[in-house]
Protein backbone atom coordinates (compact mmCIF):
# COMPACT_ATOMS: atom_id res chain seq x y z
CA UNK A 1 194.44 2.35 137.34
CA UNK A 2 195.09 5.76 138.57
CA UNK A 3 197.48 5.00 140.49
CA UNK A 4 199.14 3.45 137.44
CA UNK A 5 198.69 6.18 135.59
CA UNK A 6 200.11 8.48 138.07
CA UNK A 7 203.32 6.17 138.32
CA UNK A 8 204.14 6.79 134.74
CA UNK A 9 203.72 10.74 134.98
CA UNK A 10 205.27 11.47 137.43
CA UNK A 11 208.49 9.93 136.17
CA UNK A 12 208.77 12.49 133.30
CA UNK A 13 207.44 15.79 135.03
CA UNK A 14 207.90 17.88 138.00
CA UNK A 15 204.37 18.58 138.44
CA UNK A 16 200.87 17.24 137.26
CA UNK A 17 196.99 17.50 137.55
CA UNK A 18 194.15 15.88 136.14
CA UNK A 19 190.84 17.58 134.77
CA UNK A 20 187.76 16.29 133.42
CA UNK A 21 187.55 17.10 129.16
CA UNK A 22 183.92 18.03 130.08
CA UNK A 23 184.64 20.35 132.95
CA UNK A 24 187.11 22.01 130.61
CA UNK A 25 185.09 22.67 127.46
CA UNK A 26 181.94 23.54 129.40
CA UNK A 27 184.15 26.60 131.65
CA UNK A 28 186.35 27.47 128.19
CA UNK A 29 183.51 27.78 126.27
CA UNK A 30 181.62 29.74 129.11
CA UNK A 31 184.50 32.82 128.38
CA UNK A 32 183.23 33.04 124.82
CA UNK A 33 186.80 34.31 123.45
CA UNK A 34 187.13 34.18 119.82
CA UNK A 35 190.37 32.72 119.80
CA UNK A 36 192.40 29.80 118.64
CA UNK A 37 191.11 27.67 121.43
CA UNK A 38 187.56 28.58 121.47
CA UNK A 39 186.71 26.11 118.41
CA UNK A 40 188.95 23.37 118.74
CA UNK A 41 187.88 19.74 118.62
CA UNK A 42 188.19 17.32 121.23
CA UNK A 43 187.73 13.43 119.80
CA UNK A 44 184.84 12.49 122.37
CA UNK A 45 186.19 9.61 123.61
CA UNK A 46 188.62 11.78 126.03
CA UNK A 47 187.83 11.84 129.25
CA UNK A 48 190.49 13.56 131.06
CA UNK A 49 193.05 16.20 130.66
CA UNK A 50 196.54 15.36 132.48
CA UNK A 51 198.21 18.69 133.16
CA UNK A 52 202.22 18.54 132.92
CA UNK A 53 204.58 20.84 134.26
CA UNK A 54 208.26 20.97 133.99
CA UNK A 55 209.90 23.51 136.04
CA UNK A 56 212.78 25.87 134.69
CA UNK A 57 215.24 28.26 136.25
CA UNK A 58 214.61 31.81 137.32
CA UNK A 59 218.40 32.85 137.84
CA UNK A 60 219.39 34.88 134.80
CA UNK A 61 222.76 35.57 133.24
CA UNK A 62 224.94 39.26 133.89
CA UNK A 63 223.86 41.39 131.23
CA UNK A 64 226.91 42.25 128.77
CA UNK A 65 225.67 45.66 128.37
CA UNK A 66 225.54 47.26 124.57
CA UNK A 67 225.14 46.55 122.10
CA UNK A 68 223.81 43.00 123.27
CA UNK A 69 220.19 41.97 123.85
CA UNK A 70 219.03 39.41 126.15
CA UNK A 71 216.70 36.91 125.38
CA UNK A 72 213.82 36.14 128.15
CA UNK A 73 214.58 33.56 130.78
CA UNK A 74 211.90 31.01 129.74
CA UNK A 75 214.13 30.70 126.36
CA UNK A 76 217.50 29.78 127.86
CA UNK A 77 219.44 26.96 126.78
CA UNK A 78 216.89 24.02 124.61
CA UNK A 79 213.44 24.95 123.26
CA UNK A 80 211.27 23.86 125.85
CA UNK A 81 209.18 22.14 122.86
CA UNK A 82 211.53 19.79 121.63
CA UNK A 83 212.28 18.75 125.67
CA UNK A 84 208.67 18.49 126.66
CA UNK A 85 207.89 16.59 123.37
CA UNK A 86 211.10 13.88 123.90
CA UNK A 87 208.74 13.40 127.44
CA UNK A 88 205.61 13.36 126.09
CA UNK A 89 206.33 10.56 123.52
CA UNK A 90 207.89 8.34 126.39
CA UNK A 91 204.73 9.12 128.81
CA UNK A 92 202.44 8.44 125.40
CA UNK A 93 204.18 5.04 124.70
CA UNK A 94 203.98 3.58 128.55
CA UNK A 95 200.40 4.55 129.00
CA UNK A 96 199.33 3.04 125.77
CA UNK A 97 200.35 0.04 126.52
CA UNK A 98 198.38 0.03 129.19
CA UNK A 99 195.64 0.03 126.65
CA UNK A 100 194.48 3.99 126.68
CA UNK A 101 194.33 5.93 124.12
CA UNK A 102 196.28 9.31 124.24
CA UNK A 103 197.25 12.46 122.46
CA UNK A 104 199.71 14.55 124.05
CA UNK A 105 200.73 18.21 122.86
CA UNK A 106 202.75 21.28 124.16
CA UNK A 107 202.07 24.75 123.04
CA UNK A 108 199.05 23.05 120.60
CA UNK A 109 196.07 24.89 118.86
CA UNK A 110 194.01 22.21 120.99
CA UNK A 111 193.74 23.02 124.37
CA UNK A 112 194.42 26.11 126.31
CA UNK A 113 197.24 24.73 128.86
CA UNK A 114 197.50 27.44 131.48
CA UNK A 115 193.48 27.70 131.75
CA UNK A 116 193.07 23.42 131.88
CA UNK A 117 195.90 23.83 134.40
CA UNK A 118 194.25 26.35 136.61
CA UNK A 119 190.49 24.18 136.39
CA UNK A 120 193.02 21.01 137.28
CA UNK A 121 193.85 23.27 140.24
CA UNK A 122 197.92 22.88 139.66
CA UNK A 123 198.21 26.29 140.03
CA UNK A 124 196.11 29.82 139.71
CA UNK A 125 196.41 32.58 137.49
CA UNK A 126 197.91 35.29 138.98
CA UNK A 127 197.43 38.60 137.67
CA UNK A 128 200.74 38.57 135.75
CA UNK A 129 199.17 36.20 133.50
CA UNK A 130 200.80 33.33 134.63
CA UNK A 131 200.08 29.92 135.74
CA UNK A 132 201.43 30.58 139.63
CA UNK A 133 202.38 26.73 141.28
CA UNK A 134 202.61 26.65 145.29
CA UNK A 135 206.17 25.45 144.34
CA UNK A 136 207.35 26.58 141.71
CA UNK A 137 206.12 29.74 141.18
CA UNK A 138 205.75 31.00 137.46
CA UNK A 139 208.75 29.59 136.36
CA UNK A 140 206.73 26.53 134.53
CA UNK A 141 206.30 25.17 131.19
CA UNK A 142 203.07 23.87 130.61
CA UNK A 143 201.89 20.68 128.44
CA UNK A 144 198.49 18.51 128.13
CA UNK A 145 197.90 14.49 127.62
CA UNK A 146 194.55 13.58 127.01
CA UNK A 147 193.28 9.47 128.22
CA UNK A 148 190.20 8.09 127.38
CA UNK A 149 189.63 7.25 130.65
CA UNK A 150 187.55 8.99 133.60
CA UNK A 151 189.66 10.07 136.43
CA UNK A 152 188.67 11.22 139.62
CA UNK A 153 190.07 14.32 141.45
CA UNK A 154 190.71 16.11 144.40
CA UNK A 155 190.99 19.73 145.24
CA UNK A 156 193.44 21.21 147.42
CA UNK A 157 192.90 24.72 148.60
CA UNK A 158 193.65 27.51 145.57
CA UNK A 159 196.01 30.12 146.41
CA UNK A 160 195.68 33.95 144.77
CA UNK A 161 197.25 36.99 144.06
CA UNK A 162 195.44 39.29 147.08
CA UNK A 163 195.52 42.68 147.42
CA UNK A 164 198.86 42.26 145.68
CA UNK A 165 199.53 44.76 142.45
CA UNK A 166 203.24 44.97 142.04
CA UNK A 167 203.52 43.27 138.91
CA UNK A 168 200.59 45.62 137.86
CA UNK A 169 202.47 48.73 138.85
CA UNK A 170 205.57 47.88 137.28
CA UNK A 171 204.48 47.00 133.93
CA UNK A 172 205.95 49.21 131.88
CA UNK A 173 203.41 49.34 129.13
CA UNK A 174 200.23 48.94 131.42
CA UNK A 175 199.47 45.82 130.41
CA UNK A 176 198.17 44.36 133.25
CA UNK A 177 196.19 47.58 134.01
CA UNK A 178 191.85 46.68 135.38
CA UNK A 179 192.75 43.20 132.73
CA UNK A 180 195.44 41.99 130.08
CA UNK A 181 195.98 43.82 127.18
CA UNK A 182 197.93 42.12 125.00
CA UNK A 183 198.65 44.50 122.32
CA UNK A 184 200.71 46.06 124.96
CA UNK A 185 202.62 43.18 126.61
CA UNK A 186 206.30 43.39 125.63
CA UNK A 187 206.85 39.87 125.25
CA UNK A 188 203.94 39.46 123.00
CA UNK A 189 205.02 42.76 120.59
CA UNK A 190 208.71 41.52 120.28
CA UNK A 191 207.31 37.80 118.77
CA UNK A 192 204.55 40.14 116.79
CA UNK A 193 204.84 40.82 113.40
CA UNK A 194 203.51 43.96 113.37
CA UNK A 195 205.41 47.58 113.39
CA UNK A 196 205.88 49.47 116.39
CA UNK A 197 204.64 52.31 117.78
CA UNK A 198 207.08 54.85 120.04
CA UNK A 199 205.62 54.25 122.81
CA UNK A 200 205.73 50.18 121.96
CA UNK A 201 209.94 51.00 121.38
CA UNK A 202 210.53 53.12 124.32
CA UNK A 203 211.10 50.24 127.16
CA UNK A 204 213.01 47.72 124.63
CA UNK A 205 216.39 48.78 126.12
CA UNK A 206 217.73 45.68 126.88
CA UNK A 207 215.71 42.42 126.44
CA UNK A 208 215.78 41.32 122.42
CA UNK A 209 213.07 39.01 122.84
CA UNK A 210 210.34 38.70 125.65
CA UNK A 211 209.91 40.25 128.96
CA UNK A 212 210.91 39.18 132.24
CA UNK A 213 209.22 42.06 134.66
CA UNK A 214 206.30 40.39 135.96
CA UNK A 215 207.73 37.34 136.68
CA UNK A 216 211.12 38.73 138.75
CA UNK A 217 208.60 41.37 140.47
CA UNK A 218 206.04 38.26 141.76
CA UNK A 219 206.64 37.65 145.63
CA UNK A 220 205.27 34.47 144.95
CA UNK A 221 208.38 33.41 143.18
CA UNK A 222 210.84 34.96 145.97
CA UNK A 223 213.84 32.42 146.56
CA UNK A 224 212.15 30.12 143.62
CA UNK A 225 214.97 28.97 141.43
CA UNK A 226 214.63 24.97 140.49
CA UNK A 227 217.50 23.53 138.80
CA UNK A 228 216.59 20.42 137.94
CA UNK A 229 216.41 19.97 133.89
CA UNK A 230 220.47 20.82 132.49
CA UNK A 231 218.40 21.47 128.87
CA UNK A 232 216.96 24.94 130.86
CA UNK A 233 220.60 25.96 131.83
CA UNK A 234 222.17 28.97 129.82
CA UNK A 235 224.25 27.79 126.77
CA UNK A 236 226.42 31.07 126.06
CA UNK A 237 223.52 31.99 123.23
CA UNK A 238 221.10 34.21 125.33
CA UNK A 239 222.71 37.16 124.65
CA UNK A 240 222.99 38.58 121.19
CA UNK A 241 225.53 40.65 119.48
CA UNK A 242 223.08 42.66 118.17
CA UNK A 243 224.97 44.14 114.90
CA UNK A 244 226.43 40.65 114.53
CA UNK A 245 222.48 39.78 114.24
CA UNK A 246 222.02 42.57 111.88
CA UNK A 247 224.60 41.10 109.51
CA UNK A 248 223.28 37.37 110.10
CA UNK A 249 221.68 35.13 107.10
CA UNK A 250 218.86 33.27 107.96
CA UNK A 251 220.92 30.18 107.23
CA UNK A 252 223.52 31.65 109.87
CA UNK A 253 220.60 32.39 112.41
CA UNK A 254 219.23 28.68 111.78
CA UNK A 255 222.30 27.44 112.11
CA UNK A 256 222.83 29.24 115.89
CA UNK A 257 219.04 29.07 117.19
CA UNK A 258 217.31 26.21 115.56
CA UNK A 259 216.55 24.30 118.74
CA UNK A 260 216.20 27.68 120.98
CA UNK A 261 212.22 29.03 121.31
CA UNK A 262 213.12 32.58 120.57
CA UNK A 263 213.84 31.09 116.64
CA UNK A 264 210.41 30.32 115.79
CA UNK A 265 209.14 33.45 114.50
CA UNK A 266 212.41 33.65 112.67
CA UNK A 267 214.98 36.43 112.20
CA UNK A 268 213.33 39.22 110.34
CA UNK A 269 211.52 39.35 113.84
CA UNK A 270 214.63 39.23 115.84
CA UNK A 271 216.27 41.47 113.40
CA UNK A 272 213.24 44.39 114.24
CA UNK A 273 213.69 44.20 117.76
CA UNK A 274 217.31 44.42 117.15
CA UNK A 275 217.00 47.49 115.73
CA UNK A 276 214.79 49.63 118.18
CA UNK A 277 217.66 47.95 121.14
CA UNK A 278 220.33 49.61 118.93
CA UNK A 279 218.23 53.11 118.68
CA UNK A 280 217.53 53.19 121.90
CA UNK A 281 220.94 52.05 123.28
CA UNK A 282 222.31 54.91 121.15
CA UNK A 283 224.66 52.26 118.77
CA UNK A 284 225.44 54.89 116.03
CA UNK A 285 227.49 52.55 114.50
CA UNK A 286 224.66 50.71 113.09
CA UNK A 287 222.90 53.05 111.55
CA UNK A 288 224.58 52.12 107.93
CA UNK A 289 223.44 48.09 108.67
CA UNK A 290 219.93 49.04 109.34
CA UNK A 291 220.14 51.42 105.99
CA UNK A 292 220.67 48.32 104.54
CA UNK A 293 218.45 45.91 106.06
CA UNK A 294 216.13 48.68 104.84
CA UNK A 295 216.82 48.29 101.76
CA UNK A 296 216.92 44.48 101.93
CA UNK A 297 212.85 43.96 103.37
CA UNK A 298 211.34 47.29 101.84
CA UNK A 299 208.43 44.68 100.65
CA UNK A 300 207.86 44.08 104.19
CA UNK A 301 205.71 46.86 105.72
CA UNK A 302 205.88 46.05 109.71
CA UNK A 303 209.64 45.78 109.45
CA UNK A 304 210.17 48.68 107.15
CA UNK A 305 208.06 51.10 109.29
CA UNK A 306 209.27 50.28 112.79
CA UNK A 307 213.81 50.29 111.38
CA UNK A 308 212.70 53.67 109.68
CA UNK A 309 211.34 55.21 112.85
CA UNK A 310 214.39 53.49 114.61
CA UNK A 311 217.03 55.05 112.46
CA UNK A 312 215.54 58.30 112.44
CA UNK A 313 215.57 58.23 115.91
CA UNK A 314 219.51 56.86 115.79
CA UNK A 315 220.40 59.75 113.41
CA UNK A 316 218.80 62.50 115.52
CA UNK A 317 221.64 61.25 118.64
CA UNK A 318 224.53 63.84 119.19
């Protein structure tokens, strides 16, 4: 049956793994985080977690230069969401009719993908934060299938990060410094909605949306760059005018980025990070279109604070 099983994954992935439900809960548990995967429930009758990868492209696209921003490279082209879910309903239908009973999720509040992945022994964490493949690399996206049946596994020798710290020392915000902090992980502030600090503005010079640094720094992902999903490719929208974006209605910005994964948190988001890029690329021009997206969200605090701080900042530039 495994065998089976394995048949029908591996048409619809690049990469999978397989780890027992009980293995996973007892070692999640065991890290006694409070967060949104330390209370989940798992129906019982799940056996096994399938780990899923599909692999995405590390080349990026020439920067424009200002007054763009770049979005991060894991957002290129489709939302990896809607591609990994089209997958997962295909794998779901095929194995149930082989009579199992499955759930299958991407990016869910169920289980914690990268950590089930590293106990199914894909991959490791590295100390970027990433699930690191011996293939390819960090450049991954990660999705689970639970089967109510008992699988058994095998484990191959688990690579690791070494003596290695480059991705450490070139954080610009320290936040991979002794462990991860993620109040200071670029790619987590820019989808945050929460204002920013200086020192959270000061390295937002270029990239709108995410961070890219730890994962183009990793020697483990030297001459990685899999091409093998079109959906991943760049579609001419990961770069943003950024006063066009300013001037955007969120029916325009729907309209552009509903099926990209830098539109989920919406535009107001995009719209802040948009901002500090423009006062920090020294855009004096848009100093009267963030007066009036001031004026537009002054009932939203986190916005409000971090554009004032921005255009004062702008206003101060010779």
């Amino acid at each position: 049956m495994k065998e089976n099983i394995k048949k029908i994954v591996n048409k619809y992935v690049d990469t999978y793994a397989f780890v027992s439900v009980d293995e996973y809960l007892k070692k999640r548990n065991a890290l006694m985080r409070n967060d949104r995967y330390h209370h989940a429930n798992i129906d019982q009758s799940f056996q096994t977690i399938i780990t899923v990868g599909l692999a995405y492209p590390s080349e990026t696209v020439k920067y424009k230069g200002k007054p763009y921003g770049i979005l991060s490279r894991y957002s290129y082209g489709k939302d990896y969401h809607l591609v990994f879910q089209e997958k997962l309903e295909l794998m779901t239908k095929e194995l149930k009719q082989l009579g199992f009973k499955v759930k299958a999720e991407v990016d869910s509040m169920t289980i914690d993908e990268r950590f089930a992945s590293k106990l199914s022994h894909m991959g490791y964490i590295g100390k970027n934060q990433f699930l690191i493949h011996p293939t390819y690399g960090t450049y991954l996206y990660l999705a689970t299938i639970l089967i109510d049946e008992k699988i058994e596994t095998t484990v191959d020798d688990v690579d690791d990060c070494g003596e290695c710290t480059i991705c450490v020392d070139l954080c610009p915000t320290n936040a991979l410094d002794e462990y991860f902090h993620m109040e200071r992980c670029i790619s987590y502030t820019t989808q945050a909605k929460i204002p920013f600090t200086s020192s959270m503005r000061k390295p937002l010079k270029k990239m709108v949306y995410g961070c890219d640094i730890c994962q183009v720094v990793c020697p483990k992902n030297k001459a990685i760059d899999f091409h093998m999903h079109p959906e991943f490719e760049p579609n001419g929208l990961e770069q943003i005018n950024l006063l066009e974006l300013l001037r955007m209605t969120n029916k325009e910005y729907h309209e552009l980025y509903h099926d990209n994964a830098s539109s989920w948190k919406g535009l107001l988001v995009m719209k802040r990070n948009a901002i500090v890029l423009l006062a920090n690329q020294q855009i004096k021009e848009a100093i009267p279109l963030i007066e009036e997206q001031i004026k537009k969200y002054v009932d939203v605090p986190w916005f409000i604070e971090t554009a004032e701080a921005s255009l004062e900042q702008l206003k101060r530039v010779e």
